[in-house]
N, C-alpha and C. Protein backbone atom coordinates (compact mmCIF):
# COMPACT_ATOMS: atom_id res chain seq x y z
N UNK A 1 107.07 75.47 89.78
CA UNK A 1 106.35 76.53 89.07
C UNK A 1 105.45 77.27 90.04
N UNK A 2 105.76 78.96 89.88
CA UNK A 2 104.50 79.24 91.00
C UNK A 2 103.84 80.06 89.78
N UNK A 3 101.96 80.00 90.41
CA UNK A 3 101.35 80.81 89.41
C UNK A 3 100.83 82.29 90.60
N UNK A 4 100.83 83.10 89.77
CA UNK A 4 100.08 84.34 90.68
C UNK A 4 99.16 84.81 90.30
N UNK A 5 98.30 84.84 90.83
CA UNK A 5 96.56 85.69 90.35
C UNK A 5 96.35 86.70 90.65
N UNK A 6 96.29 88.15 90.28
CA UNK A 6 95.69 89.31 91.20
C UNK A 6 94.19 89.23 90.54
N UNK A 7 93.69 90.42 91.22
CA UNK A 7 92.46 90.61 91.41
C UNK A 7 92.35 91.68 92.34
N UNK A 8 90.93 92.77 92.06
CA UNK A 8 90.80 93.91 93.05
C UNK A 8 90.88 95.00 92.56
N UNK A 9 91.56 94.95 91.02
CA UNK A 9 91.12 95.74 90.06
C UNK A 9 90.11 96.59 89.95
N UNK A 10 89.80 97.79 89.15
CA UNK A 10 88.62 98.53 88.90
C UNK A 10 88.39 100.40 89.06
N UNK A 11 87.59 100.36 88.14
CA UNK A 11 87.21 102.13 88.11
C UNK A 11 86.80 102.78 89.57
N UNK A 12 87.89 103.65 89.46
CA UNK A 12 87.34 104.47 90.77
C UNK A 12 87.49 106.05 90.59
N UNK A 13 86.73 106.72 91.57
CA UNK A 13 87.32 107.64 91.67
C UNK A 13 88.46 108.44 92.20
N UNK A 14 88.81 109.69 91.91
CA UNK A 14 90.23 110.45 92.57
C UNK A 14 89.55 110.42 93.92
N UNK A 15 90.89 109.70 94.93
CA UNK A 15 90.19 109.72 96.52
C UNK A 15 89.85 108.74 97.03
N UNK A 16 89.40 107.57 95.92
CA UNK A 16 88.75 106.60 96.61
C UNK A 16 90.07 105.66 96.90
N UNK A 17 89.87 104.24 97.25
CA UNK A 17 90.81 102.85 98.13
C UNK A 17 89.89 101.95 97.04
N UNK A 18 90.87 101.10 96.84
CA UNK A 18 91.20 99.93 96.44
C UNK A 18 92.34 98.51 96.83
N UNK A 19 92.11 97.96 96.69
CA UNK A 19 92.63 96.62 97.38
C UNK A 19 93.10 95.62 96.58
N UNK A 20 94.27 95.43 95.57
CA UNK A 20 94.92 94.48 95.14
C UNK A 20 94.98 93.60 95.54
N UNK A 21 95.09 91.95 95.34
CA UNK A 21 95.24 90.62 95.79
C UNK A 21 95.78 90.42 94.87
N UNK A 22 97.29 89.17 95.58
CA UNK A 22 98.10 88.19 94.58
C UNK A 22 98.07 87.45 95.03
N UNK A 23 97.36 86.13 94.94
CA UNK A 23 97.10 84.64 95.35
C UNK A 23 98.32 84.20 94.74
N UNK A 24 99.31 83.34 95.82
CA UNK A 24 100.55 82.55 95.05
C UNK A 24 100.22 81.16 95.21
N UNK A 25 100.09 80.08 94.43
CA UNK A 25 100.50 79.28 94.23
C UNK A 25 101.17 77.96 94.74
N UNK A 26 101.67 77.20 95.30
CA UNK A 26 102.91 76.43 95.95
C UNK A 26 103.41 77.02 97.38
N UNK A 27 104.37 77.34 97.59
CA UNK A 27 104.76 77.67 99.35
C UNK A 27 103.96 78.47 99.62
N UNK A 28 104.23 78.61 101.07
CA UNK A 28 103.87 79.64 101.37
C UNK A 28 104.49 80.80 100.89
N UNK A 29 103.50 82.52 101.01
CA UNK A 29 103.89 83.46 100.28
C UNK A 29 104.81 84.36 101.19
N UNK A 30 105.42 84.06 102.60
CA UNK A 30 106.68 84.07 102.89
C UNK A 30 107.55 83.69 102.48
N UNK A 31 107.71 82.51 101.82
CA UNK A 31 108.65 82.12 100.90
C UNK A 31 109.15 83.02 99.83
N UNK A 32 108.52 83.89 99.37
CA UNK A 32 108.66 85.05 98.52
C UNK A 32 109.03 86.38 98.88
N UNK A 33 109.94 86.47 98.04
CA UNK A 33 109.73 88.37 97.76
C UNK A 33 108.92 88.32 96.73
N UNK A 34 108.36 89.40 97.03
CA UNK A 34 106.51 89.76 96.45
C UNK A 34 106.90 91.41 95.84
N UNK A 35 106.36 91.77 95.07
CA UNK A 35 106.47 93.21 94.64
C UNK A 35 105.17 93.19 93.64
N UNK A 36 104.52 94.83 93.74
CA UNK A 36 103.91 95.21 92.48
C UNK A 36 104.23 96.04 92.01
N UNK A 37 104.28 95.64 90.39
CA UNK A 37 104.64 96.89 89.13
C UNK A 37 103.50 97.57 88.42
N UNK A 38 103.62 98.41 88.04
CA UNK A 38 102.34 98.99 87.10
C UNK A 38 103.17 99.84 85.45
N UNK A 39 102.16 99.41 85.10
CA UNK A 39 102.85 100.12 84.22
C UNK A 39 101.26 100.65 83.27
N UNK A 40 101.62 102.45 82.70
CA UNK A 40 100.32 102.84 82.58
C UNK A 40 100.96 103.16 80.71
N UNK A 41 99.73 103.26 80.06
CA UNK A 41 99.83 103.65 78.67
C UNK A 41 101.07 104.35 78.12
N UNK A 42 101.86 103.91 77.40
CA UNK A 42 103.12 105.00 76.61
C UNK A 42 104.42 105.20 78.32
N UNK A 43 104.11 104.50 79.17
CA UNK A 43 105.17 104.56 80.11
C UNK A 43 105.86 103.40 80.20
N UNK A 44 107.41 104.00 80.99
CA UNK A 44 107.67 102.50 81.14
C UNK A 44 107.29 101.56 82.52
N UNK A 45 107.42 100.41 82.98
CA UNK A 45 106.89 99.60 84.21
C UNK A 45 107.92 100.43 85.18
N UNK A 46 107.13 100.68 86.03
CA UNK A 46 107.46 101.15 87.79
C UNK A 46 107.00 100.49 88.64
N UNK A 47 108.44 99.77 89.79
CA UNK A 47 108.01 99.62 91.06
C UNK A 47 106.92 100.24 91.86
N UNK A 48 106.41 99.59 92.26
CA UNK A 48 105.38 100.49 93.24
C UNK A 48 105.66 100.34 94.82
N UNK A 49 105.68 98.81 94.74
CA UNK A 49 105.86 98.80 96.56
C UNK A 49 106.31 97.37 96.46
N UNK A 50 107.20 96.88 97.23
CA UNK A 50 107.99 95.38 97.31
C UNK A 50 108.26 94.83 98.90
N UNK A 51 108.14 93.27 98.93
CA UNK A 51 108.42 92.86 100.42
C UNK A 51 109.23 91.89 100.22
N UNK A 52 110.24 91.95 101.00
CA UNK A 52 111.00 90.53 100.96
C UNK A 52 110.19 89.43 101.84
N UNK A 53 110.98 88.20 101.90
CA UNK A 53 110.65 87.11 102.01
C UNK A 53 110.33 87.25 103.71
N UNK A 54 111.38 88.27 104.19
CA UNK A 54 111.24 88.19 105.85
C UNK A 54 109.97 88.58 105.82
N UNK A 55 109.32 89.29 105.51
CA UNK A 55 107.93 90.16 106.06
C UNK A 55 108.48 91.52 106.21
N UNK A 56 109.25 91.61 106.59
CA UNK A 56 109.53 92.66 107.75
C UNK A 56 110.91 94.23 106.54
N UNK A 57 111.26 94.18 105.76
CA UNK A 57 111.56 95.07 104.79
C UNK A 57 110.66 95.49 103.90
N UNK A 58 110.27 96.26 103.39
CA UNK A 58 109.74 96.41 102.40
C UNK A 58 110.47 97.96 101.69
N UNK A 59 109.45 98.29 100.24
CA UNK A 59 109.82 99.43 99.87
C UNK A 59 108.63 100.06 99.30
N UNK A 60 108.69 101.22 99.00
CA UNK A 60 107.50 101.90 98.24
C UNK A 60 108.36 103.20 97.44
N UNK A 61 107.84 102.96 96.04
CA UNK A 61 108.17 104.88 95.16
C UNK A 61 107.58 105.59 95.90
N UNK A 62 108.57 106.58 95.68
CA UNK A 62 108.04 108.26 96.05
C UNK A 62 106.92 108.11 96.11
N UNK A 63 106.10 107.92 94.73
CA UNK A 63 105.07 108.68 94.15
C UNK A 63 103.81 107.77 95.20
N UNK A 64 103.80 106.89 95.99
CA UNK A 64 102.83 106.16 96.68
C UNK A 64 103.12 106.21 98.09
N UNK A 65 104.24 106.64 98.21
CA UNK A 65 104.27 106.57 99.81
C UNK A 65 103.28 107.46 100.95
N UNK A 66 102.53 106.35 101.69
CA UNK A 66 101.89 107.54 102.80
C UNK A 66 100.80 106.74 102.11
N UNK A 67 100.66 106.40 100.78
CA UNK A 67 98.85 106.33 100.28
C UNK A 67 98.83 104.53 100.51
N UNK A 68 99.94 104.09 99.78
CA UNK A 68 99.72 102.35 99.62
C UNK A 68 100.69 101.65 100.51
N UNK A 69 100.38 100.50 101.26
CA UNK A 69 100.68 99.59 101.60
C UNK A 69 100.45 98.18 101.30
N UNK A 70 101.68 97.68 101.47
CA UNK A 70 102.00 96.10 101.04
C UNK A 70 102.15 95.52 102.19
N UNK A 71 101.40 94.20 102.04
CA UNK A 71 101.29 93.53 103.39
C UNK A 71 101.35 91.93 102.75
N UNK A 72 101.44 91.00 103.57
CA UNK A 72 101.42 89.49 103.34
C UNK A 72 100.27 88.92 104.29
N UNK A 73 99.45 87.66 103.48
CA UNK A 73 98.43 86.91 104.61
C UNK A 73 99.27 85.47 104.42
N UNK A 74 100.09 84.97 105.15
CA UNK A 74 100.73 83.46 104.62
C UNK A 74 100.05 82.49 104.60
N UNK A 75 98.80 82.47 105.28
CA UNK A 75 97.34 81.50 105.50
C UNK A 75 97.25 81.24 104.41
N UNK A 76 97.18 82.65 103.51
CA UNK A 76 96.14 82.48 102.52
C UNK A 76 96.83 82.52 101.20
N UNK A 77 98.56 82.97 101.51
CA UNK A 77 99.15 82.24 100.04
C UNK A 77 98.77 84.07 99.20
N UNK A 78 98.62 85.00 99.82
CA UNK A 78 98.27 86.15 99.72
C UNK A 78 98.89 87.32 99.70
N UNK A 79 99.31 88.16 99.01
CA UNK A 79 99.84 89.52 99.19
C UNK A 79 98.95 90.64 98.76
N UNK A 80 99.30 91.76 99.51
CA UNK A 80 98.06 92.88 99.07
C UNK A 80 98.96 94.11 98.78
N UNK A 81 97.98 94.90 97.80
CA UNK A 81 98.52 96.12 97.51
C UNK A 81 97.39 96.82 98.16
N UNK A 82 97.08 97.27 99.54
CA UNK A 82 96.53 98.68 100.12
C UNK A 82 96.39 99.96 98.99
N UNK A 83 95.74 100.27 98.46
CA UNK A 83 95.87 101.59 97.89
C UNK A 83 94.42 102.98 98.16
N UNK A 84 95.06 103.67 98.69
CA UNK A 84 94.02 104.93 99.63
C UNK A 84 94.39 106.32 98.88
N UNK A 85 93.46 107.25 98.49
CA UNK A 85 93.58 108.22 98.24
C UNK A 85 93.83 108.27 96.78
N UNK A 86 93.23 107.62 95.86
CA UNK A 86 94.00 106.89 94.60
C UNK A 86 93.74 108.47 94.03
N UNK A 87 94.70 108.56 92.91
CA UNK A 87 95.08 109.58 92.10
C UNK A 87 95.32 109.02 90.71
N UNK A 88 94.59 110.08 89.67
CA UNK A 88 94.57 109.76 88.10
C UNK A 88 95.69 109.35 87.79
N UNK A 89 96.66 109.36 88.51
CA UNK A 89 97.92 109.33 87.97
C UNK A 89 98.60 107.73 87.89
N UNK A 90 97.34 107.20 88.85
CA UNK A 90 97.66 105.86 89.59
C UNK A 90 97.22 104.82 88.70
N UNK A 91 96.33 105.34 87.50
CA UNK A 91 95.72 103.97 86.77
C UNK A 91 96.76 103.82 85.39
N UNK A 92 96.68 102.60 85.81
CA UNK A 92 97.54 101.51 85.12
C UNK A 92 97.03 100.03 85.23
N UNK A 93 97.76 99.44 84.90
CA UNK A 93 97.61 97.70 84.57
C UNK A 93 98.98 97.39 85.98
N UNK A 94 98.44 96.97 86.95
CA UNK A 94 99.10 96.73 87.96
C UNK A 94 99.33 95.01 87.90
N UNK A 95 100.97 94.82 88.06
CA UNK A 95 100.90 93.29 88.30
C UNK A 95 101.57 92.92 89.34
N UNK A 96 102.01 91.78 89.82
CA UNK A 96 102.66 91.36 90.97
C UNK A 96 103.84 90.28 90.50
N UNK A 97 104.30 89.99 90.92
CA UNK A 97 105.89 89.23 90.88
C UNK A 97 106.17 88.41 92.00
N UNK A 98 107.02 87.59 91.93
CA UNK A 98 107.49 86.55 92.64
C UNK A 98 108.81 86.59 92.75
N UNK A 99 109.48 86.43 94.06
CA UNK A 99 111.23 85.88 93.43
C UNK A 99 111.88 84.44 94.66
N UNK A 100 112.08 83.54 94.36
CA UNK A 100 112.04 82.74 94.86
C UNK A 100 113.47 82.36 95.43
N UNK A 101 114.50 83.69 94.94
CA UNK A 101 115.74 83.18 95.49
C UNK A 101 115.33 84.15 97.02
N UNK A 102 116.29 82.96 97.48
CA UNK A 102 116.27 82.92 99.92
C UNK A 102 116.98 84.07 99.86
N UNK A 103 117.95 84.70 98.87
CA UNK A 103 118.41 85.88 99.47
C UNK A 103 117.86 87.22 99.85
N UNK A 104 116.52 86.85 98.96
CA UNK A 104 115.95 88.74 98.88
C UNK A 104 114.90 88.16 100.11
N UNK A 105 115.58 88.17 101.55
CA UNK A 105 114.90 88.68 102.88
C UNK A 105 114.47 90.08 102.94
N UNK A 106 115.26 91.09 102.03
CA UNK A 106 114.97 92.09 102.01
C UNK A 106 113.80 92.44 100.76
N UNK A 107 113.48 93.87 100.88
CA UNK A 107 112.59 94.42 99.46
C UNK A 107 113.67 94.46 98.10
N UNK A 108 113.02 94.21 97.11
CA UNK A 108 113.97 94.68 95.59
C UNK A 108 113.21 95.16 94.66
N UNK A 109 113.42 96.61 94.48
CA UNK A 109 112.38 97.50 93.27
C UNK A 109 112.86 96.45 91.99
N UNK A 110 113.90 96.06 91.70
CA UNK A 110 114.21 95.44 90.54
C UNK A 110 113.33 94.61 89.68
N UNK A 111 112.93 94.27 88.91
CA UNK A 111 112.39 93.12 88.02
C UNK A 111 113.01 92.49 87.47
N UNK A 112 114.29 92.82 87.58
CA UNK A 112 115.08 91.23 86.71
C UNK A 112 115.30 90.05 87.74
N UNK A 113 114.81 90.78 89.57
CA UNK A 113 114.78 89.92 90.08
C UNK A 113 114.01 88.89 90.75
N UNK A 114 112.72 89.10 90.22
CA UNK A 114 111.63 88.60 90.32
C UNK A 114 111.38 87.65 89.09
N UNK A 115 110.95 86.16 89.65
CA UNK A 115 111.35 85.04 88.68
C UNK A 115 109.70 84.94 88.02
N UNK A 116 108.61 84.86 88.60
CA UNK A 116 107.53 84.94 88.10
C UNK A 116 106.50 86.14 88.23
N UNK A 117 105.62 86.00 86.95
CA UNK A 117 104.71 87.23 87.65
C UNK A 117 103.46 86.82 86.65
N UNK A 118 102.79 87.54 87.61
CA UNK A 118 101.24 87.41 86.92
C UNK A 118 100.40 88.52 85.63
N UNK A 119 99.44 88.36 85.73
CA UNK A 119 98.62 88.57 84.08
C UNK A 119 98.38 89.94 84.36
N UNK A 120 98.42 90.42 85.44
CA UNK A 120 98.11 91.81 85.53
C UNK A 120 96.35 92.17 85.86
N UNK A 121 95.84 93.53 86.68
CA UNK A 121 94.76 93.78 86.86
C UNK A 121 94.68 95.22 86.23
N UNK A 122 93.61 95.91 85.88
CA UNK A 122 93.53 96.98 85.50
C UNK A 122 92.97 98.10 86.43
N UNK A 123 93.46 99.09 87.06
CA UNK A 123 93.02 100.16 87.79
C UNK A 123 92.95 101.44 86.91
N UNK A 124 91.69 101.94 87.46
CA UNK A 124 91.58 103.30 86.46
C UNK A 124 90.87 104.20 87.75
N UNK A 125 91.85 104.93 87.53
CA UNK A 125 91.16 106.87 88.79
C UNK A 125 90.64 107.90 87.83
N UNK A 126 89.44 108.10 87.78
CA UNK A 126 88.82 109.17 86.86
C UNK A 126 88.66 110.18 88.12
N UNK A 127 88.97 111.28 87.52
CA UNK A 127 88.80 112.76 88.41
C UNK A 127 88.10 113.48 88.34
């Protein structure tokens, strides 16, 4: 069983950075493909940015590229969502995911392929 915690959540303004954390659980968080979804009021859940297990693939939507980065701390059992330049458009209930099959070395926007995920944090960009 892995559990995931984010945290880093919170009101900001259009412009400002924020800093997501997903504390995993059991292996290390190389062991994982890692991804965060958001999903905002009356929409449906969107990929945001995903890493495979190598470190070294990842992905990001359109709509974030250039602003957020996804990174891994394996010390610390840690993945981060970087987010710079935040935009109204950006608040949502952001969560993180797990997928524990060895194949996804690479990134996967998918969610059916991500086996666990966490409770979610809330980000809000007022303009």
């Amino acid at each position: 069983q892995v559990q995931l915690l984010e945290s880093g959540g919170g009101l900001v303004q259009a412009g400002d950075s924020l800093r997501l954390s997903c504390a995993a659980s059991g292996r290390a968080a190389n062991s994982y493909a890692m991804v965060w979804f958001r999903q905002a009021p009356g929409k449906e859940r969107e990929c945001v940015a995903a890493i495979g297990c190598s470190g070294t693939s990842t992905y990001y939507a359109e709509a974030v590229k250039g602003r957020f980065t996804i990174s891994g701390d394996n010390a610390k059992n840690t993945v981060y969502l970087q987010m710079n330049s935040l935009k109204p458009e950006d608040t949502a209930v952001y969560y993180c995911a797990a997928s524990v099959n060895p194949i996804f070395t690479f990134a996967t926007k998918f969610a059916s392929e991500y086996d666990y995920w966490g409770q979610g944090t809330q980000v809000t960009v007022s303009s």
